[in-house]
C-alpha atoms as a PDB file:
ATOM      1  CA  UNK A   1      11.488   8.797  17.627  1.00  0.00           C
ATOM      2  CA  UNK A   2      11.479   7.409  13.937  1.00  0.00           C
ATOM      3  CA  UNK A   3      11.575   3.694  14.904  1.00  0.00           C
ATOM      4  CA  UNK A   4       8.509   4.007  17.173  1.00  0.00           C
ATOM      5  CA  UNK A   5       6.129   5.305  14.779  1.00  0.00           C
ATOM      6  CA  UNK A   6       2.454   5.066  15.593  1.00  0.00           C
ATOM      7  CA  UNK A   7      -0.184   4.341  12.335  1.00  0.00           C
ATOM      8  CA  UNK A   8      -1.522   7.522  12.911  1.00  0.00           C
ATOM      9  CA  UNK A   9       1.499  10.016  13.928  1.00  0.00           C
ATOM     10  CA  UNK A  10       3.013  12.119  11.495  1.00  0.00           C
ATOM     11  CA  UNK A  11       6.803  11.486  10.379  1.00  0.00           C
ATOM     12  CA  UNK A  12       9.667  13.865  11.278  1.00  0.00           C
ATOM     13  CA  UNK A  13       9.019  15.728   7.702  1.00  0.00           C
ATOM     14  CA  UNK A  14       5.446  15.571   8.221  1.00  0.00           C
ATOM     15  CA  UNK A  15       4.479  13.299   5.832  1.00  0.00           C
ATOM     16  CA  UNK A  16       1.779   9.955   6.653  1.00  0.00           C
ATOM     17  CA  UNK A  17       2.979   7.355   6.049  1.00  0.00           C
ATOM     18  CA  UNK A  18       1.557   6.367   3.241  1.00  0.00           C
ATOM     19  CA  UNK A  19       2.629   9.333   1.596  1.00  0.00           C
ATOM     20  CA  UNK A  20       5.689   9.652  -1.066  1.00  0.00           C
ATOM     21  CA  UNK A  21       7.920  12.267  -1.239  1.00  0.00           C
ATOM     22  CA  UNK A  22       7.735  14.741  -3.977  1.00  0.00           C
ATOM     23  CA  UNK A  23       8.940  13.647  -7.454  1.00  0.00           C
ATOM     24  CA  UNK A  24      10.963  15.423 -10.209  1.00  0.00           C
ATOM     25  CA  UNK A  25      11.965  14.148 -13.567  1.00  0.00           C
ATOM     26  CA  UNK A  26      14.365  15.949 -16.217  1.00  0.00           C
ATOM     27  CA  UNK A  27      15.429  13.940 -19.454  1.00  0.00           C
ATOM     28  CA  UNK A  28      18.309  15.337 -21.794  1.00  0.00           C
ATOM     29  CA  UNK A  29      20.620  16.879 -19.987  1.00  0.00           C
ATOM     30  CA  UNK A  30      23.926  15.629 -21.128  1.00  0.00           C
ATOM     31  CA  UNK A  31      24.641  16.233 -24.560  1.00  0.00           C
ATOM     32  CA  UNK A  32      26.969  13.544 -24.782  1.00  0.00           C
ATOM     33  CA  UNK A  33      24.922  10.743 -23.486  1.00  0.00           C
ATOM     34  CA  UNK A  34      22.516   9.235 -26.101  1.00  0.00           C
ATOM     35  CA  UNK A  35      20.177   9.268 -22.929  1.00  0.00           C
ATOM     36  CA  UNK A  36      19.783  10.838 -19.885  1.00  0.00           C
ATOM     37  CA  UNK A  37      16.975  11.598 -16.626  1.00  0.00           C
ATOM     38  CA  UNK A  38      17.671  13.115 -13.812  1.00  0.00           C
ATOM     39  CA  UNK A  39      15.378  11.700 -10.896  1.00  0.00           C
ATOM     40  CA  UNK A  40      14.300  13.488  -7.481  1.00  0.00           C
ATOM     41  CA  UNK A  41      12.644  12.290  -4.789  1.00  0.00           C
ATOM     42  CA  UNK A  42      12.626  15.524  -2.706  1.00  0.00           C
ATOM     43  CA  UNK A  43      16.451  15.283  -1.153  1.00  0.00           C
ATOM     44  CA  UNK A  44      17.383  12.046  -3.395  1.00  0.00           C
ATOM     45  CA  UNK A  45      18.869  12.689  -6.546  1.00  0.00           C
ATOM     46  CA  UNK A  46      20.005  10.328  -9.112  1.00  0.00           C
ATOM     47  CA  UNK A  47      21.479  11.067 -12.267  1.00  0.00           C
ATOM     48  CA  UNK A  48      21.403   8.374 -14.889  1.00  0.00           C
ATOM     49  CA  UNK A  49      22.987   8.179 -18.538  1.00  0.00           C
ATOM     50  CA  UNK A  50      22.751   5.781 -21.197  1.00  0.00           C
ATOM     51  CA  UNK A  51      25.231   5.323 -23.552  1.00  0.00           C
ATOM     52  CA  UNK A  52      24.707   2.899 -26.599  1.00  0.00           C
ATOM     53  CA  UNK A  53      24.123   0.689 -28.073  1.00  0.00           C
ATOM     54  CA  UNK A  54      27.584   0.461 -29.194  1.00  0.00           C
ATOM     55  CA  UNK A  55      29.668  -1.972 -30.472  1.00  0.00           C
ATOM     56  CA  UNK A  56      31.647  -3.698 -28.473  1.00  0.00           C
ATOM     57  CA  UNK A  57      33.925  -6.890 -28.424  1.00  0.00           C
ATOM     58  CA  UNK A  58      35.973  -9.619 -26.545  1.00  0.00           C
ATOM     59  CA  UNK A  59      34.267 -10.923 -23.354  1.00  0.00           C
ATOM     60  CA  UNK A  60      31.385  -8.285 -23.708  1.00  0.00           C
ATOM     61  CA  UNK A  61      30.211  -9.424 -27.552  1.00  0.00           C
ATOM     62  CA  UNK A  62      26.830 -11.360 -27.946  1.00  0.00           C
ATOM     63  CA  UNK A  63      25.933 -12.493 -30.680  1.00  0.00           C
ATOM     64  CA  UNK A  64      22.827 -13.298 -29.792  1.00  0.00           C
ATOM     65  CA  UNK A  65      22.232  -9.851 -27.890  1.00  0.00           C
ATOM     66  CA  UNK A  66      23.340  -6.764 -26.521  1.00  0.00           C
ATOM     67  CA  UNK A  67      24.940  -6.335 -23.072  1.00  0.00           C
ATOM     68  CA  UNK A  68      24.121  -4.060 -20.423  1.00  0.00           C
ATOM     69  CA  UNK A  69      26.454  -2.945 -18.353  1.00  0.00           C
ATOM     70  CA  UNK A  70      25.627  -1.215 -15.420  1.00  0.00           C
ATOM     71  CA  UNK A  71      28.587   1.350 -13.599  1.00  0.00           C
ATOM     72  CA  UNK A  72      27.847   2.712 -10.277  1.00  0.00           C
ATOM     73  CA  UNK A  73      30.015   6.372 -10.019  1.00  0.00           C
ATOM     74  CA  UNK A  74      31.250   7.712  -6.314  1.00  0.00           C
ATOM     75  CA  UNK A  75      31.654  11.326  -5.915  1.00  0.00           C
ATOM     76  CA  UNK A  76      35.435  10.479  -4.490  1.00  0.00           C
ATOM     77  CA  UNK A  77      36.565   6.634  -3.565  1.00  0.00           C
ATOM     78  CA  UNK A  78      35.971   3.514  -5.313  1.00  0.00           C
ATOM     79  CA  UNK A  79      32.843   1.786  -5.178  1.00  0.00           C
ATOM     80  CA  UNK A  80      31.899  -0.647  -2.091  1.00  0.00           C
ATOM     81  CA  UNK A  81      30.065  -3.907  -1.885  1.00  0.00           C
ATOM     82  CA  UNK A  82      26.423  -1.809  -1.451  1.00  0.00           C
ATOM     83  CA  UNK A  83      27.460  -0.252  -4.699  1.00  0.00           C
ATOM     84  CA  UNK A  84      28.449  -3.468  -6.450  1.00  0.00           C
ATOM     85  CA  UNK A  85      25.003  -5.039  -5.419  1.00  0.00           C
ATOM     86  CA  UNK A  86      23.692  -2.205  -6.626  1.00  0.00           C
ATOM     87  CA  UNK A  87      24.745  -2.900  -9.999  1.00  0.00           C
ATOM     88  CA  UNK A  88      23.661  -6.326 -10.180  1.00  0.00           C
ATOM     89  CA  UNK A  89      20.541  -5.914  -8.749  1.00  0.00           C
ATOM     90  CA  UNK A  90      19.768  -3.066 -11.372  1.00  0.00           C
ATOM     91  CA  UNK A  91      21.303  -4.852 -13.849  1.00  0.00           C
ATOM     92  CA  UNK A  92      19.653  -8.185 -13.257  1.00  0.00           C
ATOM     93  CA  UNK A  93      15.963  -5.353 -13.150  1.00  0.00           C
ATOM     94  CA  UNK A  94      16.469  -3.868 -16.203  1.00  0.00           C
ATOM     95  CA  UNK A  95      17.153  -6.679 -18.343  1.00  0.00           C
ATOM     96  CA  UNK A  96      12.870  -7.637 -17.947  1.00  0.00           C
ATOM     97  CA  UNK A  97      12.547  -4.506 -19.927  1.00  0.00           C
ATOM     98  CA  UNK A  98      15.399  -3.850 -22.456  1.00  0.00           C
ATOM     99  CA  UNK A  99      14.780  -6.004 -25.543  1.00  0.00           C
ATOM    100  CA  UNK A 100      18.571  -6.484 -25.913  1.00  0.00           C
ATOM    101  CA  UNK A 101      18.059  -8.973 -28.558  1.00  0.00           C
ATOM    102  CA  UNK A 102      17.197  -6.366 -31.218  1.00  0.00           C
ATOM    103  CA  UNK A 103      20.567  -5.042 -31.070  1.00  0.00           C
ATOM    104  CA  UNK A 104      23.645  -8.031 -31.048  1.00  0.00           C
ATOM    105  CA  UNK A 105      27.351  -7.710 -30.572  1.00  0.00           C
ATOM    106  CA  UNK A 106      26.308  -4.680 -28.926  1.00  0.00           C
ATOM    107  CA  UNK A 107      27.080  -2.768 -25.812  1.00  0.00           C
ATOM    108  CA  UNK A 108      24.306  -0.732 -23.699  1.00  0.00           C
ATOM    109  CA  UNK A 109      26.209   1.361 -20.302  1.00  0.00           C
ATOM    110  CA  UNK A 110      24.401   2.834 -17.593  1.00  0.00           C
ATOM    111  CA  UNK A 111      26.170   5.425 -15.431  1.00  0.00           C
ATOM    112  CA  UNK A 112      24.624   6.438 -12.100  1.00  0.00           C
ATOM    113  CA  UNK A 113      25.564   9.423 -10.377  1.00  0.00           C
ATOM    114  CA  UNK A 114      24.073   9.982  -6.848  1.00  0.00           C
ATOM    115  CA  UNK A 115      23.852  13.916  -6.248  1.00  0.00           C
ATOM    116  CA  UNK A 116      22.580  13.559  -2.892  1.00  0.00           C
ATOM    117  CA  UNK A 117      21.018  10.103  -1.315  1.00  0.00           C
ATOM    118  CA  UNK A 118      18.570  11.009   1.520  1.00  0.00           C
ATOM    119  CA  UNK A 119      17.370   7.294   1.537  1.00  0.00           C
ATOM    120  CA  UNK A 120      15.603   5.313  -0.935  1.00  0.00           C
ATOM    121  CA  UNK A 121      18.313   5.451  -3.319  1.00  0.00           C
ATOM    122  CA  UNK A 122      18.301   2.012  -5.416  1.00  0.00           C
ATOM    123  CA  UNK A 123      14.489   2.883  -6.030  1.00  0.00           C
ATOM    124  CA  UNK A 124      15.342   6.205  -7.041  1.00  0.00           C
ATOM    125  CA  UNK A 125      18.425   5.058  -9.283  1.00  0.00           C
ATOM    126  CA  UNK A 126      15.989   2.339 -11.064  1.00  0.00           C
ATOM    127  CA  UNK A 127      13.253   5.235 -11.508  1.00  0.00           C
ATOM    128  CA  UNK A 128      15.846   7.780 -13.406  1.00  0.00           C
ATOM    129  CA  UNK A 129      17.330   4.179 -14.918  1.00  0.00           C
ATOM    130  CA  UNK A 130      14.411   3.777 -16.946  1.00  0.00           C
ATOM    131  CA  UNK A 131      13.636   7.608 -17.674  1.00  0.00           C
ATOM    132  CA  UNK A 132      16.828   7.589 -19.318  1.00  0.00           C
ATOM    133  CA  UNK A 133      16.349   4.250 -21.443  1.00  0.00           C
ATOM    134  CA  UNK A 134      13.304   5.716 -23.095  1.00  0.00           C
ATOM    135  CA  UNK A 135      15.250   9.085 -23.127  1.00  0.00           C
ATOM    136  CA  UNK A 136      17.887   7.286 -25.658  1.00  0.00           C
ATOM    137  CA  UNK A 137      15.092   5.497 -27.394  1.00  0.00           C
ATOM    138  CA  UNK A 138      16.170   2.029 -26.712  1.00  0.00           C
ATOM    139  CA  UNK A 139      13.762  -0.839 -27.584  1.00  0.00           C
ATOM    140  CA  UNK A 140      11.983  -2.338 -24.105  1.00  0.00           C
ATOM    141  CA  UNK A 141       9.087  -4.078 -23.669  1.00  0.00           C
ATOM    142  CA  UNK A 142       7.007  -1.662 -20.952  1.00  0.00           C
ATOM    143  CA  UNK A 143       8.346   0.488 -18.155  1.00  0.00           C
ATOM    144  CA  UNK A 144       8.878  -0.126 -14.996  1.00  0.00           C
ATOM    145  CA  UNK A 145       8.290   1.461 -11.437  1.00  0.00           C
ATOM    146  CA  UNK A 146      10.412   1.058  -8.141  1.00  0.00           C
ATOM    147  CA  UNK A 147       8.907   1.964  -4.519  1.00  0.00           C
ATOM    148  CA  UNK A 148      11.014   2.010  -0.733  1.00  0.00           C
ATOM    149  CA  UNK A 149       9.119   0.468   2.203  1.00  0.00           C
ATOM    150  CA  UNK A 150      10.131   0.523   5.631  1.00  0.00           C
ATOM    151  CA  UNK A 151       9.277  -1.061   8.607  1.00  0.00           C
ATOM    152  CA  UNK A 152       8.957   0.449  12.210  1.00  0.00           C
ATOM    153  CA  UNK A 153       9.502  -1.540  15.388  1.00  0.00           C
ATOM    154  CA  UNK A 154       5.897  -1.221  16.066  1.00  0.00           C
ATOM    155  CA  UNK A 155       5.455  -2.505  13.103  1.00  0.00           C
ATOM    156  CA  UNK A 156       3.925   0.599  10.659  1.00  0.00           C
ATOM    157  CA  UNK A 157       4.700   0.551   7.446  1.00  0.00           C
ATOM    158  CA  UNK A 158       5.988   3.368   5.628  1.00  0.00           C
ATOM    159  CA  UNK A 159       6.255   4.503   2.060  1.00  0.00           C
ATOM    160  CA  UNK A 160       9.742   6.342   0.714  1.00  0.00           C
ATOM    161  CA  UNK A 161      11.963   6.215   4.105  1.00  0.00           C
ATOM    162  CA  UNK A 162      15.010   8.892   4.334  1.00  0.00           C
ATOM    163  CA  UNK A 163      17.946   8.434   5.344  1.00  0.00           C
ATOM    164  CA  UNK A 164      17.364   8.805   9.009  1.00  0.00           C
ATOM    165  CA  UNK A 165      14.048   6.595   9.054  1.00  0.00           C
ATOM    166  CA  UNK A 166      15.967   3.806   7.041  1.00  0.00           C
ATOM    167  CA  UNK A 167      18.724   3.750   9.802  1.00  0.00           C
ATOM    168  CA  UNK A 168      16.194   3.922  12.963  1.00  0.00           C
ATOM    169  CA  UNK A 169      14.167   1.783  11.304  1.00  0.00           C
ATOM    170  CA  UNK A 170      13.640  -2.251  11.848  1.00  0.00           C
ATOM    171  CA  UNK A 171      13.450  -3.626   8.296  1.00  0.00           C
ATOM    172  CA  UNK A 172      13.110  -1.835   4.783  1.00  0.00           C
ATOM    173  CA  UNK A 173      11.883  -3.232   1.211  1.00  0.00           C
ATOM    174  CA  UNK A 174      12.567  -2.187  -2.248  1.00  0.00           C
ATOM    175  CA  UNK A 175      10.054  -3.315  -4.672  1.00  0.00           C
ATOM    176  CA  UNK A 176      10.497  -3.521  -8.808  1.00  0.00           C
ATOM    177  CA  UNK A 177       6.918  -3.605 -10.693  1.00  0.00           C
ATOM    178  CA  UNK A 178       5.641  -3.501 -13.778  1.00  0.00           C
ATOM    179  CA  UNK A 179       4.379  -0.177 -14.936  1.00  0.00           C
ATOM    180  CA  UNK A 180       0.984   0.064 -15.583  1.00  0.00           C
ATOM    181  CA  UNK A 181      -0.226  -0.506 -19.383  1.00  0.00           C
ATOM    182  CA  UNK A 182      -1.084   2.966 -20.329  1.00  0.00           C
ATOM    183  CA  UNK A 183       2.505   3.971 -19.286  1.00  0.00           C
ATOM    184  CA  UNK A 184       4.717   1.580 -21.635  1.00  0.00           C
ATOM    185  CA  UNK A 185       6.035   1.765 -24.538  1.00  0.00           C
ATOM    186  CA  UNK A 186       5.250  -1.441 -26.221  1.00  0.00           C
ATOM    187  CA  UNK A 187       2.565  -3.931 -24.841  1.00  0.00           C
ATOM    188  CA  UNK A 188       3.058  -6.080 -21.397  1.00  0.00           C
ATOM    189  CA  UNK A 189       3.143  -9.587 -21.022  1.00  0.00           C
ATOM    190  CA  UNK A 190      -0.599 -10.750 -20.834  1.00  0.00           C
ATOM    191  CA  UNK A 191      -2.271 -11.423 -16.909  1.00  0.00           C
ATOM    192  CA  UNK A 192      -0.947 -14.742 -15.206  1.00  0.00           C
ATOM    193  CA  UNK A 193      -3.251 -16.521 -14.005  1.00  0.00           C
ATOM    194  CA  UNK A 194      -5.855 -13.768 -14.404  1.00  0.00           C
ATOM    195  CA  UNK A 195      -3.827 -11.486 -12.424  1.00  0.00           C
ATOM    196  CA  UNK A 196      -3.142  -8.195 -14.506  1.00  0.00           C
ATOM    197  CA  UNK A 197       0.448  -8.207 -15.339  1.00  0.00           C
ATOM    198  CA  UNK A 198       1.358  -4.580 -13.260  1.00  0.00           C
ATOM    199  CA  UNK A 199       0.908  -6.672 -10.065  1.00  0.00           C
ATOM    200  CA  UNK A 200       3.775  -8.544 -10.600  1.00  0.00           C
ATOM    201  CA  UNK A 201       7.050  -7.928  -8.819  1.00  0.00           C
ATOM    202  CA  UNK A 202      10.191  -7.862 -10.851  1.00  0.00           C
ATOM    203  CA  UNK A 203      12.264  -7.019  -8.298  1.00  0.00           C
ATOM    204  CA  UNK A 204      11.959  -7.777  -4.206  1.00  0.00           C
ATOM    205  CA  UNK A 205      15.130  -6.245  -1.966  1.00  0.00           C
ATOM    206  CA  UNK A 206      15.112  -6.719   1.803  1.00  0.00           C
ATOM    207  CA  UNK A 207      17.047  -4.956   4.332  1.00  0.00           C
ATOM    208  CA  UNK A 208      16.313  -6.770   8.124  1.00  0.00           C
ATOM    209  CA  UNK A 209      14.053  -8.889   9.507  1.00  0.00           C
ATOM    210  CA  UNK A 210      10.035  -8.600   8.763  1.00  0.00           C
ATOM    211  CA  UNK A 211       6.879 -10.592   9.080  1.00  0.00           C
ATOM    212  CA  UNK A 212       4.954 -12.021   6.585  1.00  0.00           C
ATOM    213  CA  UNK A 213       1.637 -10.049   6.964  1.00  0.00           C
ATOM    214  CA  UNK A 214       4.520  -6.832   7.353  1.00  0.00           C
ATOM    215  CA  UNK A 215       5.429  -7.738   4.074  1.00  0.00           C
ATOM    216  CA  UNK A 216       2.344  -8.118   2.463  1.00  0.00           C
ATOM    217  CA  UNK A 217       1.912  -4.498   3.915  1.00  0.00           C
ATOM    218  CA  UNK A 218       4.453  -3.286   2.079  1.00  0.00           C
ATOM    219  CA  UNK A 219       3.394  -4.862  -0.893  1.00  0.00           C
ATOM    220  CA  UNK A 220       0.416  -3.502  -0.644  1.00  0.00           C
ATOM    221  CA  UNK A 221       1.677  -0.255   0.164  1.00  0.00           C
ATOM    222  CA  UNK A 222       4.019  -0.557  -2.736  1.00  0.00           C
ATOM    223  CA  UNK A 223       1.625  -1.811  -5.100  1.00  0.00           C
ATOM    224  CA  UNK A 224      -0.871   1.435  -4.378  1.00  0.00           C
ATOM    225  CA  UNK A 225       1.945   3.914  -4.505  1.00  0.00           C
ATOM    226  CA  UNK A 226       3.482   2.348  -7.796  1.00  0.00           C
ATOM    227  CA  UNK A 227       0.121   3.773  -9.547  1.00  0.00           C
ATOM    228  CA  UNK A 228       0.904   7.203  -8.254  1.00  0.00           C
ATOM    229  CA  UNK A 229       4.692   6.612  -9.621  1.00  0.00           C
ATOM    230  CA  UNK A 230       3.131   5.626 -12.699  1.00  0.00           C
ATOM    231  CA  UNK A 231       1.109   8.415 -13.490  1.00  0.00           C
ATOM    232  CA  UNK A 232       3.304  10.925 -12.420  1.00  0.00           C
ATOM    233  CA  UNK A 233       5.720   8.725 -15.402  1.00  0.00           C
ATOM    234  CA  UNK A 234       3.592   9.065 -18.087  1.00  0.00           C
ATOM    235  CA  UNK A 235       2.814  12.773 -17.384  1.00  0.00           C
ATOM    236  CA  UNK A 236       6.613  13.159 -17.684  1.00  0.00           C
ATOM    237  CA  UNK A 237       6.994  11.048 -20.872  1.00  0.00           C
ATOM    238  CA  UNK A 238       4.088  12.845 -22.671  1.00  0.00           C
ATOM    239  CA  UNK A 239       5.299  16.133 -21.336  1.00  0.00           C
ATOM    240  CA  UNK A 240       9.066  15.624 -22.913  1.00  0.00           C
ATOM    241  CA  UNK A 241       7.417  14.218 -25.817  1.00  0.00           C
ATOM    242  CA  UNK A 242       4.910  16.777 -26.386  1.00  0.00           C
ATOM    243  CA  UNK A 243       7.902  19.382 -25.955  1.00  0.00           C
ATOM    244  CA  UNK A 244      10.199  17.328 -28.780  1.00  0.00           C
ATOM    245  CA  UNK A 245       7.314  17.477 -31.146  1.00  0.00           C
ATOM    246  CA  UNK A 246       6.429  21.412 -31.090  1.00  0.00           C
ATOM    247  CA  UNK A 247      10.832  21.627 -31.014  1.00  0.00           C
ATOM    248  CA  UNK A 248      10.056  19.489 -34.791  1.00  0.00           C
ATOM    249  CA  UNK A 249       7.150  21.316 -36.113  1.00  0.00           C
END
């Protein structure tokens, strides 16, 4: 079974454990977004559009800067309480990057649509989050990369649960970093305390209950499979970019 997982036994898919699933990125595909990305982890899809800024008043206005305002969209029903932490938690995430204050008394709205969730679907949804910011060109201050842990009852640690393992499994971990410095747009904050910035954690969601030396496993883990993330990222970004330019020439 899932939740019994031995270091060196193969998943149910196949995969090791410290291996990811396979990733997919599309940008632009709704014409009436100002920003879109459409973000696969194999069987997880996310589909994430941007939409602003825009002006906006009454409770929402800032003078000071622009709001983001995350929306969480069901295929049928209303949204839940996992949904509604959803958009807080993203929300809460993506305001490290988006440098709201170059745009005041302005609105920025991110829709999520999950086409299929086959576990590891807040990481996924912050992945094609981002994809889609720098898709509308909105002003942030680097990029950022999300990773799924999980934790067996034997205590292995593995990368990018499904569905199934996330339910069998004891305790699971989503983890917000910094992308690395190559992959932003605009320059990270400098190392704290010598350590380079992209070791940070923006963003730490637990599911269960988990040792400390499981979770510095899985930040470990998370850490190492964040670079992969990252350069898979920038291929994307200089791929769509490269694209835009020979579309211009």
């Amino acid at each position: 079974m899932a939740n019994s997982l031995k270091p060196d036994e193969a998943r149910i898919d196949g995969r090791t454990a410290n291996q990811l699933r396979p990733l997919l990125c599309t940008r632009g595909l709704l014409e009436r977004a100002h920003g879109s990305a459409r973000w696969q982890q194999e069987n997880t899809i996310v589909m994430a559009a941007v939409y602003g800024p825009k002006n906006v008043s009454g409770k929402r206005e800032n003078s000071e800067r622009a709001t983001v305002e995350i929306i969480w969209k069901m295929k049928s029903g209303l949204p839940g309480n996992a949904e509604k932490e959803a958009e807080v938690i993203i929300r809460r995430t993506l305001d490290y990057i988006v440098l709201s204050a170059m745009h005041p008394n302005t609105g920025i709205s991110i829709i999520f649509q999950v086409v299929h969730d086959d576990g590891a679907v807040l990481a996924c949804a912050i992945n094609a989050a981002c994809a889609a910011l720098v898709d509308a060109g909105i002003p942030l201050n680097g990029l950022i990369v999300a990773v799924s842990c999980a934790v067996t009852t034997n205590g292995v640690v593995v990368l990018d649960p499904t569905k199934a393992e996330e339910k069998n499994f004891r305790a699971h971990v989503c983890l917000v970093f910094p992308n690395r410095p190559k992959s932003t747009v605009a320059g990270l904050p400098p190392p704290v305390a010598g350590e380079p910035a992209e070791h940070g954690i923006i963003t730490c969601l637990t599911r269960g209950a988990m040792s400390v030396d499981e979770y510095m496993t899985c930040l470990e883990r998370g850490r190492a499979a964040s670079v992969k993330i990252s350069n898979f990222s920038r291929t994307s970004l200089e791929h769509c970019q490269r694209g835009y330019e020979m579309l211009n020439a």
